[in-house]
Protein backbone atom coordinates (compact mmCIF):
# COMPACT_ATOMS: atom_id res chain seq x y z
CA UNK A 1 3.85 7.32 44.34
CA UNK A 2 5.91 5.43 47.22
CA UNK A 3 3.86 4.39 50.05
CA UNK A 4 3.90 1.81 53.03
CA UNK A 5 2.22 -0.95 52.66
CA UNK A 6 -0.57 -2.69 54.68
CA UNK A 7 -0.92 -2.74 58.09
CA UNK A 8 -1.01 -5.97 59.87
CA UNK A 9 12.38 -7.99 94.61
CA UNK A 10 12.41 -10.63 98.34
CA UNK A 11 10.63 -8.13 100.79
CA UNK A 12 8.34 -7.36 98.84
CA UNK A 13 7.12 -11.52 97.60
CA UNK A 14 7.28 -11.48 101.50
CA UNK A 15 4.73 -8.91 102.04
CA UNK A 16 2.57 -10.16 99.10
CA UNK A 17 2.83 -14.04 100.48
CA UNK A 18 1.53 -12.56 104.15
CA UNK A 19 -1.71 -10.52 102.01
CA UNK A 20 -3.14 -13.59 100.00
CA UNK A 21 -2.39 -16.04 103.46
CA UNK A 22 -4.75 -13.29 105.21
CA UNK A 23 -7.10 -13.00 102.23
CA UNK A 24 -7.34 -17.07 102.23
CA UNK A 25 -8.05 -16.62 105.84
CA UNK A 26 -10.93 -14.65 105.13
CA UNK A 27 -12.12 -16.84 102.09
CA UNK A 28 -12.37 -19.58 104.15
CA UNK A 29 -14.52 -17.41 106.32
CA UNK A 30 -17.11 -16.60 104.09
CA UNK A 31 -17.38 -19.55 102.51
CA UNK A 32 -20.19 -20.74 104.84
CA UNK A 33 -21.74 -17.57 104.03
CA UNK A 34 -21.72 -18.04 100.55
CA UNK A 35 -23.28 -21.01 100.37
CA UNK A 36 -26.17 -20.29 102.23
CA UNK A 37 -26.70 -17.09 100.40
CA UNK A 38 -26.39 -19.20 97.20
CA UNK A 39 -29.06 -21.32 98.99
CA UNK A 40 -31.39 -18.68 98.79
CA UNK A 41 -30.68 -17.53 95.34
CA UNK A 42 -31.69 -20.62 94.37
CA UNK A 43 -35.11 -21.43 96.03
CA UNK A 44 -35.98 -17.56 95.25
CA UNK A 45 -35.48 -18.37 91.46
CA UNK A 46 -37.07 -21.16 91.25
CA UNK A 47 -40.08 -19.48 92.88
CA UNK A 48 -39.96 -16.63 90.39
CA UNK A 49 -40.12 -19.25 87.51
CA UNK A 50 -43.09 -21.27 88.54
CA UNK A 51 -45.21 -18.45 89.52
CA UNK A 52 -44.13 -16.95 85.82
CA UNK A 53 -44.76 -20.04 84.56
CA UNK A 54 -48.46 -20.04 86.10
CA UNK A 55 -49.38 -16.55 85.04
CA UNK A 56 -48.24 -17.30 81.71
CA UNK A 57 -49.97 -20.25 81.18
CA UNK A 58 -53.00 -18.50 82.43
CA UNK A 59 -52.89 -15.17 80.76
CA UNK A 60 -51.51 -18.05 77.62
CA UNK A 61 -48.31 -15.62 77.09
CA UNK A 62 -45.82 -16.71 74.54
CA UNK A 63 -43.50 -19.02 75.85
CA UNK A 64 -40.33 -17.16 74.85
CA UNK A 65 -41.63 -14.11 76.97
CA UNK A 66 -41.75 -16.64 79.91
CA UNK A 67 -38.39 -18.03 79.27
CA UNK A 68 -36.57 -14.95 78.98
CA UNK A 69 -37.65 -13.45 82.07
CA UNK A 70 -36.74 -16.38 84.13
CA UNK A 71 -33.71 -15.77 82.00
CA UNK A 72 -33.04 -12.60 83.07
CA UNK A 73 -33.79 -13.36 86.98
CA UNK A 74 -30.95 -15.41 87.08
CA UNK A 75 -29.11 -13.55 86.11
CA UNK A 76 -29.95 -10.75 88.41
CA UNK A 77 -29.40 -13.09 91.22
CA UNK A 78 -25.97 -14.42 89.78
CA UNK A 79 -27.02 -17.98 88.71
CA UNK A 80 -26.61 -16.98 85.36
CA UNK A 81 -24.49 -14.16 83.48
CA UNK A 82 -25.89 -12.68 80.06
CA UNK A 83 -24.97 -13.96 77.17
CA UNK A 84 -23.14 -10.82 76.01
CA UNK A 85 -20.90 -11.51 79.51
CA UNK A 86 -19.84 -14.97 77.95
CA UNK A 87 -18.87 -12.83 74.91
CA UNK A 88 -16.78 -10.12 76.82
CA UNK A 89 -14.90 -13.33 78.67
CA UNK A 90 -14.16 -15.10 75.98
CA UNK A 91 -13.00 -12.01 73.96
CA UNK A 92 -10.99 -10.77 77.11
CA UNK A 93 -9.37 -14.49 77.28
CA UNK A 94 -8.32 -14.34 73.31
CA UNK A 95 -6.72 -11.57 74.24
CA UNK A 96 -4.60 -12.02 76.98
CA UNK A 97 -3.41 -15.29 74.99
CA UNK A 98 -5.54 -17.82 76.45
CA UNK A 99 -7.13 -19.83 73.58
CA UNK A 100 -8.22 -22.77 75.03
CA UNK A 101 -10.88 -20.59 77.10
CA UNK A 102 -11.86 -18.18 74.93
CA UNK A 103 -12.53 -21.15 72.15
CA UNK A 104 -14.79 -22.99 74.96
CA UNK A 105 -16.61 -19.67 75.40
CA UNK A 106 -16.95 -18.70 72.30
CA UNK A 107 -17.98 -21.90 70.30
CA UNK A 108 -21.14 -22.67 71.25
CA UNK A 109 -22.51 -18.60 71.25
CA UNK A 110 -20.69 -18.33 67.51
CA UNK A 111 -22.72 -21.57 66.43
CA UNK A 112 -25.60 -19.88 67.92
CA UNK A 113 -25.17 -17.11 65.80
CA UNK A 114 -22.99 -14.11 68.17
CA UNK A 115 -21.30 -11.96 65.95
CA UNK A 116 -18.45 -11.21 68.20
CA UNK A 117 -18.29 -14.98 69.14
CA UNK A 118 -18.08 -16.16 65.11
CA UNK A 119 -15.07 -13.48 64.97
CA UNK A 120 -13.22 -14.87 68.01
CA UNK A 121 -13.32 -18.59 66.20
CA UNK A 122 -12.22 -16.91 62.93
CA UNK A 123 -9.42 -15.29 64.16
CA UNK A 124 -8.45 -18.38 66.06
CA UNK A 125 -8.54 -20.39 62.68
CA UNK A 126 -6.82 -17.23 60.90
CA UNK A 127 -3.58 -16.98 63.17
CA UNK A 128 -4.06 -20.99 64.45
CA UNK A 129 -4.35 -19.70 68.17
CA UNK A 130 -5.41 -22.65 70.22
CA UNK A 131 -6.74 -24.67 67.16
CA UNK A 132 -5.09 -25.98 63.95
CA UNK A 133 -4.52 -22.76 61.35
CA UNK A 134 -6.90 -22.88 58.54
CA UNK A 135 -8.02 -19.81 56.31
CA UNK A 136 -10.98 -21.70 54.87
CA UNK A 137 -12.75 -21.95 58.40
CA UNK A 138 -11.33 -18.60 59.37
CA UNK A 139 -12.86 -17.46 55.87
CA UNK A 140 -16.25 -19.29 56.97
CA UNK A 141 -16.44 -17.57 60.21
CA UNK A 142 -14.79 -14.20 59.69
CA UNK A 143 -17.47 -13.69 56.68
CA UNK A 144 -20.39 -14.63 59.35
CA UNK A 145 -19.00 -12.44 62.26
CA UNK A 146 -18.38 -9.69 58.70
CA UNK A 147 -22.42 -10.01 57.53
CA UNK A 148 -23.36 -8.92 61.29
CA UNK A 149 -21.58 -6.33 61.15
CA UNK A 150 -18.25 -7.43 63.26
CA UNK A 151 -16.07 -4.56 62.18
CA UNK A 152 -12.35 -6.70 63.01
CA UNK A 153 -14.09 -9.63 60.86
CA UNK A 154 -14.86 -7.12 58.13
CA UNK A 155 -10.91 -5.48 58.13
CA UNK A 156 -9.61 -9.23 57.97
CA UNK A 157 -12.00 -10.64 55.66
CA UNK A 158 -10.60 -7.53 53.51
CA UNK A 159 -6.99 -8.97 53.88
CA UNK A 160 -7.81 -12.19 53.43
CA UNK A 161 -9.99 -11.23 49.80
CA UNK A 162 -6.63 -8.64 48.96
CA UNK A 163 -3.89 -11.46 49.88
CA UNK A 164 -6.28 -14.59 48.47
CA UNK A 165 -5.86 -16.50 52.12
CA UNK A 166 -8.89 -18.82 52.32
CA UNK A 167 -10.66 -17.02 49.72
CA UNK A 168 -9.97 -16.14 45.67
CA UNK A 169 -7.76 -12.74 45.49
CA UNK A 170 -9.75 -10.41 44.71
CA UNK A 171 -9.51 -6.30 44.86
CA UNK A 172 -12.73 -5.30 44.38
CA UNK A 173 -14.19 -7.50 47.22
CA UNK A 174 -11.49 -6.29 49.20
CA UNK A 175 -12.41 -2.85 49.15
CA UNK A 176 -15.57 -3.23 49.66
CA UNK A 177 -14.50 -5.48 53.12
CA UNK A 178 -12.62 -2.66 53.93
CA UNK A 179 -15.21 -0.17 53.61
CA UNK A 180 -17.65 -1.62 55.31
CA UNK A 181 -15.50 -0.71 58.43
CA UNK A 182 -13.70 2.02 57.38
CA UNK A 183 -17.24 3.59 57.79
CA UNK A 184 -17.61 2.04 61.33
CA UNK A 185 -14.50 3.79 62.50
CA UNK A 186 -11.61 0.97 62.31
CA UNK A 187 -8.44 2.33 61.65
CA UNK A 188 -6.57 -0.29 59.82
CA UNK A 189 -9.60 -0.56 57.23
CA UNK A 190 -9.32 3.63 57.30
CA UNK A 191 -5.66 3.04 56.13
CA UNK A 192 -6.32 -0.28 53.86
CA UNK A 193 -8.92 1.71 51.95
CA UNK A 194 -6.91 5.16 51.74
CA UNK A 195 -4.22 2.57 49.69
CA UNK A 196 -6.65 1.02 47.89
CA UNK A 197 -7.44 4.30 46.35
CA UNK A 198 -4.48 5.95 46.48
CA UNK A 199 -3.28 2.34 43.92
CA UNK A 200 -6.41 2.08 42.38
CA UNK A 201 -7.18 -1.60 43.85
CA UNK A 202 -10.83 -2.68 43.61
CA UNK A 203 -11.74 0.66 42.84
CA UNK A 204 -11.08 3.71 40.65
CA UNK A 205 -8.04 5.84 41.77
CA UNK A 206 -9.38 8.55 43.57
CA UNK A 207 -6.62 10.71 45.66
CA UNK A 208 -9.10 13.40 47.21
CA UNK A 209 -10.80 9.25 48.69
CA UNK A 210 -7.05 8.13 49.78
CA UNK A 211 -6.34 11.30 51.30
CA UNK A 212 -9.27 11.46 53.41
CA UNK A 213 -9.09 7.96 54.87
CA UNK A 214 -5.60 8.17 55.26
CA UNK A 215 -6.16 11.25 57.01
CA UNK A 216 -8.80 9.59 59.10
CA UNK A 217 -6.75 6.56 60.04
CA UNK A 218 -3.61 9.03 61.26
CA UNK A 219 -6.41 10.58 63.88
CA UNK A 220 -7.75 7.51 64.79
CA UNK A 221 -4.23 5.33 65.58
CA UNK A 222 -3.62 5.45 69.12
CA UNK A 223 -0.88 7.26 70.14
CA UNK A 224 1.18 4.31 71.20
CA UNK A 225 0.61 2.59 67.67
CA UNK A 226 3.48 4.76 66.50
CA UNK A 227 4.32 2.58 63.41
CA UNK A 228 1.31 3.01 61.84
CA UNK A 229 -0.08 6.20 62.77
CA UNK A 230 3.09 7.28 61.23
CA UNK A 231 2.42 5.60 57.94
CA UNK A 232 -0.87 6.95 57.82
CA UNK A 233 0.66 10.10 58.45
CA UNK A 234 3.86 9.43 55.44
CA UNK A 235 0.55 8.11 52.73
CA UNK A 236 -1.05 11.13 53.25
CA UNK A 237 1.46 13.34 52.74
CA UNK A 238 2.73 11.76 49.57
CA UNK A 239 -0.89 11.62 48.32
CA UNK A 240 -0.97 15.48 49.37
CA UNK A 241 2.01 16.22 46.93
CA UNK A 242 0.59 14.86 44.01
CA UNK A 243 -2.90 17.02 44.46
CA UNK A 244 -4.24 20.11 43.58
CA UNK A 245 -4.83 22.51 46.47
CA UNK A 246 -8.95 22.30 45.18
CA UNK A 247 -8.19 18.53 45.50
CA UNK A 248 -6.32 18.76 48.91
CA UNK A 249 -9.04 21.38 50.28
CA UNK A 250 -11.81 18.82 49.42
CA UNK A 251 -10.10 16.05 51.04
CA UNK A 252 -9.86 17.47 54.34
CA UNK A 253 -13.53 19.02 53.79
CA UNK A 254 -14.73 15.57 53.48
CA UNK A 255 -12.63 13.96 56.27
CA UNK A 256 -13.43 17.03 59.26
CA UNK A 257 -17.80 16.03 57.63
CA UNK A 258 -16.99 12.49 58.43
CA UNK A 259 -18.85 10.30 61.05
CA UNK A 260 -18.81 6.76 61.75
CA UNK A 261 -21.56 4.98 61.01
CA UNK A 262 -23.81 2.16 62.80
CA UNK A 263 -23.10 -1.58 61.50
C-alpha cells in the first residue's frame, strides 16, 4: 500500500503619509481627553474595591470571591484585560512571527498553568522560535498544554512520540497523542491517525479506521491547504482499493456518524 507520509506605488505613499499626519493630528487631540477619562477609571475602581472589600469583610465572603470581582471591574473599565486576552495576544504574536512578545505573554500564564499559554512555549522550544531549540522543554510543555486538552500540543506531542524528538519513539503513545485530537476535530491528527492504521503503527491495522479518518481529514483541510487535503484525499483512495465494498460502506457510515468531541 503506497501512501504519503506525515504531514508537517509614489501617489499613493503620498496619500497614505497625508492620512496618518491627520490621524496624529487628532491623537494629539485626544490625548488630554484620555487621560482624564483614565483619571476617572481609576478613582471609580478603586471605589468599587474598597466598598467590596467592606461588604465582604462584613458579610465574611471568601476572599477569592472579593478578588475576582475587583478583577473583573477592571477589566470592564480597561485597567485590566482578561487573562484569556493575554492568551489570544500572545498566540496572535507567535503567529505573525513575533517571538519575543508572544514568549513575554505567554510565560508567566503557561507557568500559571494556561493550556494555550504552555503550548505557545512548547512550540517555541519545538521549532527554536525566539528561544534556543530544545525538544526536551518542548516535550515538557507540549505534554502540559496535551493533559489540558490543547489539541495542537496533543498532534505534536504525537510527532514528537512517532519521530522520538524529546521523547523515546514510541507508536503506541503516538497514536494515542494523535487520537486524542483526532476526536477534537484537528486535521493533521485526522490524517496522522488514518496512517497509523492504515500501517498498523501503535495500533492494530484496521482499514475501515484509516479510511474514515482519512476521509475526515480530506473534509476538514482547508481549501487552500491543497497539499494535504490532497494526500488525505490519495490515502483514502488507496485504502479504498484494498477494501471490501461491506468494508468501504462501513467506513463512510462511521465517518458521515462522526462528531468532534469536547477536550
Amino acid at each position: 500500500m503506497a501512501l504519503f507520509a506525515r504531514s508537517r506605488n509614489h501617489a499613493r505613499e503620498v496619500e497614505l503619509e497625508r492620512r496618518v499626519n491627520s490621524l496624529q493630528v487628532a491623537l494629539n487631540q485626544c490625548k488630554g481627553v484620555a487621560r482624564q477619562w483614565w483619571g476617572f477609571r481609576v478613582r471609580f475602581t478603586i471605589g468599587v474595591a474598597v466598598v467590596s472589600l467592606a461588604i465582604g469583610f462584613a458579610l465574611g465572603v471568601y476572599r477569592h470571591a472579593i478578588s475576582q470581582a475587583f478583577i473583573d471591574t477592571a477589566a470592564a473599565v480597561g485597567i485590566a484585560g482578561p487573562r484569556g486576552d493575554a492568551t489570544a495576544e500572545a498566540d496572535a504574536a507567535f503567529k505573525k512571527g513575533d517571538y519575543a512578545k508572544a514568549l513575554k505573554l505567554a510565560r508567566p500564564l503557561a507557568d500559571a498553568g494556561d493550556p494555550r499559554a504552555q503550548a505557545i512555549v512548547g512550540f517555541a522550544y519545538y521549532r527554536g522560535r525566539g528561544i534556543i531549540h530544545d525538544d526536551a522543554e518542548a516535550a515538557k510543555w507540549l505534554h502540559r498544554a496535551a493533559d489540558q486538552g490543547d489539541a495542537p500540543a496533543r498532534f505534536t506531542l504525537g510527532v514528537m512520540y512517532g519521530e522520538g524528538r524529546g521523547v523515546p519513539q514510541d507508536f503506541t503513545e503516538a497514536a494515542h497523542w494523535y487520537r486524542l485530537a483526532a476526536e477534537q476535530g484537528d486535521a493533521q491528527a485526522e490524517y496522522n491517525l488514518g496512517l497509523a492504521y492504515a500501517r498498523g503503527e501503535g495500533v492494530t491495522q484496521d482499514v475501515v479506521q484509516a479510511h474514515m479518518w482519512f476521509n475526515l481529514a480530506a473534509a476538514r483541510f482547508p481549501a487552500t491547504d491543497t497539499r494535504n487535503r490532497a494526500a488525505a484525499v490519495k490515502n483514502r483512495d488507496t485504502v479504498a482499493s484494498e477494501m471490501s465494498s461491506e468494508q468501504l460502506s462501513e467506513a463512510q457510515k462511521r465517518a458521515l456518524a462522526w462528531k468532534p468531541k469536547s477536550p
